[in-house]
Protein backbone atom coordinates (compact mmCIF):
# COMPACT_ATOMS: atom_id res chain seq x y z
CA UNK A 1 -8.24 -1.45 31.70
CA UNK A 2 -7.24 2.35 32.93
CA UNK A 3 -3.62 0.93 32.46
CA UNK A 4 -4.21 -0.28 29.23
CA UNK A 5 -6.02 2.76 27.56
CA UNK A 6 -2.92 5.38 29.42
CA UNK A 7 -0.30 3.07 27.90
CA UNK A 8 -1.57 3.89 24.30
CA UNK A 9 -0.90 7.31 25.30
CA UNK A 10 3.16 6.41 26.08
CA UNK A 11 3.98 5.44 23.10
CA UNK A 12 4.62 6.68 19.61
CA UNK A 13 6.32 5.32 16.79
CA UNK A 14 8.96 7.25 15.08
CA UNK A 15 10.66 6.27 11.67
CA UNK A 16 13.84 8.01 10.44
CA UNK A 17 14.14 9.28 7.63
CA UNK A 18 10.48 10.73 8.49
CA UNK A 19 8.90 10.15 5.03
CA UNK A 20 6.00 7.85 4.47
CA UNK A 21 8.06 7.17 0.73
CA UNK A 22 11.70 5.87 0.55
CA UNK A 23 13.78 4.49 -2.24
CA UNK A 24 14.97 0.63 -2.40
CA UNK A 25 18.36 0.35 -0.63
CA UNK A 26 17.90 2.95 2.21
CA UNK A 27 18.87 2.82 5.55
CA UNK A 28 15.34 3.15 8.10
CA UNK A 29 15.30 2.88 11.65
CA UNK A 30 12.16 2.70 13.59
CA UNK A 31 11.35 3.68 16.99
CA UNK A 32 8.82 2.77 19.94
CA UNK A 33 9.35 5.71 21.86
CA UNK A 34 7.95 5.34 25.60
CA UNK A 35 7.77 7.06 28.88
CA UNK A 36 7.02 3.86 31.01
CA UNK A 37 9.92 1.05 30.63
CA UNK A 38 7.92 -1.62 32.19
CA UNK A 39 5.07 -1.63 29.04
CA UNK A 40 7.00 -3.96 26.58
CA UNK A 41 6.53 -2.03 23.85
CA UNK A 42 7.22 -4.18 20.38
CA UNK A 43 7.34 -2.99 16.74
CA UNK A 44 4.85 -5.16 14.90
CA UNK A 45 3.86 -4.43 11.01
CA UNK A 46 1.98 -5.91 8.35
CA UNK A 47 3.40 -6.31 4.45
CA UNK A 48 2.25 -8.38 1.86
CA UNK A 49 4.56 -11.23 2.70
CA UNK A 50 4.33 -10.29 6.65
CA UNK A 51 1.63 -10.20 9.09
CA UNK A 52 1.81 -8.70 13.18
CA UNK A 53 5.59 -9.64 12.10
CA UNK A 54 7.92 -8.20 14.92
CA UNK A 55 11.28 -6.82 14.18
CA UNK A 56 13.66 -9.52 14.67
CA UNK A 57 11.73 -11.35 11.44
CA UNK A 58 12.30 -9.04 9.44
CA UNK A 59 15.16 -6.41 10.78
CA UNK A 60 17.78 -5.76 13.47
CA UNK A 61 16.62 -5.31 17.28
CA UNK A 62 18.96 -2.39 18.79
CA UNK A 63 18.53 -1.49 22.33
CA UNK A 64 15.77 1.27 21.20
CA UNK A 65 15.03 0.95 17.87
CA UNK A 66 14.37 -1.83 14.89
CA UNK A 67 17.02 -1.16 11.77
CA UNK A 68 16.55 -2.08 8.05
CA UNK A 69 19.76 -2.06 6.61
CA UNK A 70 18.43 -1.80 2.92
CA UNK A 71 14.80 -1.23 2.90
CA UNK A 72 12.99 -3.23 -0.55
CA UNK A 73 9.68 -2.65 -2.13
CA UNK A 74 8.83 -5.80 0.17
CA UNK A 75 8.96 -3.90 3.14
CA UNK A 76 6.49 -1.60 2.28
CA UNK A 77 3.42 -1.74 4.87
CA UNK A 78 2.25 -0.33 8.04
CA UNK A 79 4.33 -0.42 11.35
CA UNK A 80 3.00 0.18 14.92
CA UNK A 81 4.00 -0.39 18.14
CA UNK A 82 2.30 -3.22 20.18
CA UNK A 83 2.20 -3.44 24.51
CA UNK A 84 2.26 -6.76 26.09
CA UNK A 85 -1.48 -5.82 27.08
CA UNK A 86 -2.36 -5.08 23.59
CA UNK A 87 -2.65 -1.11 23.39
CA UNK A 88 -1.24 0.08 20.20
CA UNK A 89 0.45 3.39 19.29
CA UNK A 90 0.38 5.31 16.25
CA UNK A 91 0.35 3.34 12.79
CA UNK A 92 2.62 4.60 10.19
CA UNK A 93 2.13 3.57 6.34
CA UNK A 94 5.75 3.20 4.71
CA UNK A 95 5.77 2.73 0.71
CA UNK A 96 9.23 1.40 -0.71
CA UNK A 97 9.71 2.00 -4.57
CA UNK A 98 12.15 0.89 -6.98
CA UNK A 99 11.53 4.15 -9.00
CA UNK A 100 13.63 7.36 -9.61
CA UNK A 101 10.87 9.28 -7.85
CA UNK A 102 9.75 9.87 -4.08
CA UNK A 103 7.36 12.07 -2.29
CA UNK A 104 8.59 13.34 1.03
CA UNK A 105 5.32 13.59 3.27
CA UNK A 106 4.54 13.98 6.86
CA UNK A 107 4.15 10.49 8.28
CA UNK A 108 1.92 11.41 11.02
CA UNK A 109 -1.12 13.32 10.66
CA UNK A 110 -0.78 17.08 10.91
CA UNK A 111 -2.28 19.59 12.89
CA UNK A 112 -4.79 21.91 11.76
CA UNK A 113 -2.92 25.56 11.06
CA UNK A 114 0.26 24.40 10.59
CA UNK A 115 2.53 24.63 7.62
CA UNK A 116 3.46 21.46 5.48
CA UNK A 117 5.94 21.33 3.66
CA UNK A 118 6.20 18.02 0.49
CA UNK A 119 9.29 17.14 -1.34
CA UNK A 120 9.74 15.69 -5.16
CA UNK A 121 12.58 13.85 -5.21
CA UNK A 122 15.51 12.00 -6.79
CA UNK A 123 17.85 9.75 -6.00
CA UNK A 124 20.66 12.80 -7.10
CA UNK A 125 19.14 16.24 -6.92
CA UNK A 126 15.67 18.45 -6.76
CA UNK A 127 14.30 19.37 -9.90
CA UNK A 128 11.13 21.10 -11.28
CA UNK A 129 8.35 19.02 -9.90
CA UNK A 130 4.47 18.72 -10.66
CA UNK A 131 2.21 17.94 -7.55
CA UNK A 132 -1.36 16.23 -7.61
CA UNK A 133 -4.24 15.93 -4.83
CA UNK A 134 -6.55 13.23 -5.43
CA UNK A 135 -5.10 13.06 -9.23
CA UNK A 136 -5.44 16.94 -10.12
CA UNK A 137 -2.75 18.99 -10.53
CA UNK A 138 -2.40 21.47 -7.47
CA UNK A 139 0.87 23.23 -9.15
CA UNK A 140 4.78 22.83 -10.21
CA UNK A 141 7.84 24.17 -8.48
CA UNK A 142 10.88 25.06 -9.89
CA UNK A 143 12.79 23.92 -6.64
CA UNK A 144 10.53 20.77 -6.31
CA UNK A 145 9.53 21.60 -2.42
CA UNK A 146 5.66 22.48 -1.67
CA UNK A 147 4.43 24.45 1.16
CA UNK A 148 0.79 24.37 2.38
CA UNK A 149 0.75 27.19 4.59
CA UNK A 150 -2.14 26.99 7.68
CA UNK A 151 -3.76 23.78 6.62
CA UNK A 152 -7.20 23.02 7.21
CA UNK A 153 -9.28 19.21 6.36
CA UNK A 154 -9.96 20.10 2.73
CA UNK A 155 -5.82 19.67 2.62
CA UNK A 156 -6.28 16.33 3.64
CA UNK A 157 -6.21 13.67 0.69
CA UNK A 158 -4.01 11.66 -1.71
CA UNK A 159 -0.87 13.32 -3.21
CA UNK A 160 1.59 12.53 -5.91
CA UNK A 161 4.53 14.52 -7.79
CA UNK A 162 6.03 13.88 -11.04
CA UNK A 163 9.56 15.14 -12.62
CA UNK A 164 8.85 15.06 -15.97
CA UNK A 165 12.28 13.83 -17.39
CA UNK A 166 12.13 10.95 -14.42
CA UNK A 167 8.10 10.04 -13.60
CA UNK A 168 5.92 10.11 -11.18
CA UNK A 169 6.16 9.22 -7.74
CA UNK A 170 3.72 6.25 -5.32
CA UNK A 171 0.56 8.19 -3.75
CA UNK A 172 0.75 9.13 0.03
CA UNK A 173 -2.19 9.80 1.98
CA UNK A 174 -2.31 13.27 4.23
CA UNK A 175 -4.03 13.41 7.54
CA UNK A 176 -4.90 16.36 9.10
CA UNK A 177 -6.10 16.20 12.64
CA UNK A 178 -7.76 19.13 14.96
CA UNK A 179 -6.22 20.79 17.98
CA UNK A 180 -5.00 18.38 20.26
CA UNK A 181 -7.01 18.00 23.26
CA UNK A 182 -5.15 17.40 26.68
CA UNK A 183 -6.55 15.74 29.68
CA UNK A 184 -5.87 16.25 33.13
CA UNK A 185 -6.87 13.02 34.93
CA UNK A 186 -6.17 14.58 38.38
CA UNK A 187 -8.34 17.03 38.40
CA UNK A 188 -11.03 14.62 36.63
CA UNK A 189 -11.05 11.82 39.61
CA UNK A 190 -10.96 14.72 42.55
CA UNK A 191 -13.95 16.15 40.73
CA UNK A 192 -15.46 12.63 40.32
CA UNK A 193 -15.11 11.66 43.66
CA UNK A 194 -15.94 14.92 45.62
């Protein structure tokens, strides 16, 4: 069970692009990134058509990573990495849309005091963009990028942009997660058994 429960801590998935929104036809890889070879890491995700699905259903198996050639609204869904033993990594929420709009947004949860920055965009170019948490309107930018400087858990919620001469973008969900705590196991078990 110790195994097990350190595993979890091995792995992470990464996605590139690293947006939680992506338009139809785009090239996505997705990674199980791991310190320990032997776990067996496999990238698993559920969809509406697809569920604990692993890549070679539903994309190309490279030595390293799982590739969707041309990502579809279909493929929207979460995507995790799974071990043999059944630890799980990070889950990562990926919304595909047929629209002219996208919101680029962190796809893991960010850290308290940091700076995020979201992106309205188009297929073509950045334009003058209005951006909504939890369906109120936070502010427009002329360049279409928003910075949150030092962000705290009253950032965290449901965003949105819209460019008004192309619509509005799908919702994305912000996390925002304290400091991270580290462990040192050694000196835990010589304190434990001393």
């Amino acid at each position: 069970m110790g195994q097990t429960s350190l595993q979890w801590l091995l792995s992470s998935l990464t996605v590139s692009p690293s947006s939680s929104q992506m338009f139809e036809g785009e090239f996505v890889s997705l990674s199980c990134e791991e310190d320990d070879s032997s776990a067996g890491w496999k990238l698993r995700r559920n969809t509406t058509r697809d569920t604990r699905k692993e890549c070679d259903d539903w994309g190309e198996l490279t030595d390293s990573s799982c590739i969707i050639i041309e990502i579809v609204a279909l493929d929207s869904g979460v995507y995790w990495c799974e071990s043999r033993e059944g630890a799980t990594s990070n889950s990562i929420n990926i919304t595909v849309t047929g629209g002219s709009v996208i919101l680029q947004s962190p796809v893991l949860p960010v850290m308290e005091g940091d700076d995020v920055t979201l992106h309205c965009k188009t297929k073509t170019s950045n334009l003058p963009a209005d951006f909504y948490k939890d369906g109120s309107l936070i502010r427009t930018e002329p360049a279409g990028n928003m910075t949150i400087h030092h962000v705290s858990k009253s950032d965290e919620g449901l965003y949105k942009c819209n460019i008004s001469s192309h619509g509005e973008s799908p919702s994305s969900w912000i996390s925002v997660t304290g400091e991270e705590v580290t462990f040192d196991f050694t000196t835990y078990f010589i304190h434990m058994f001393t």
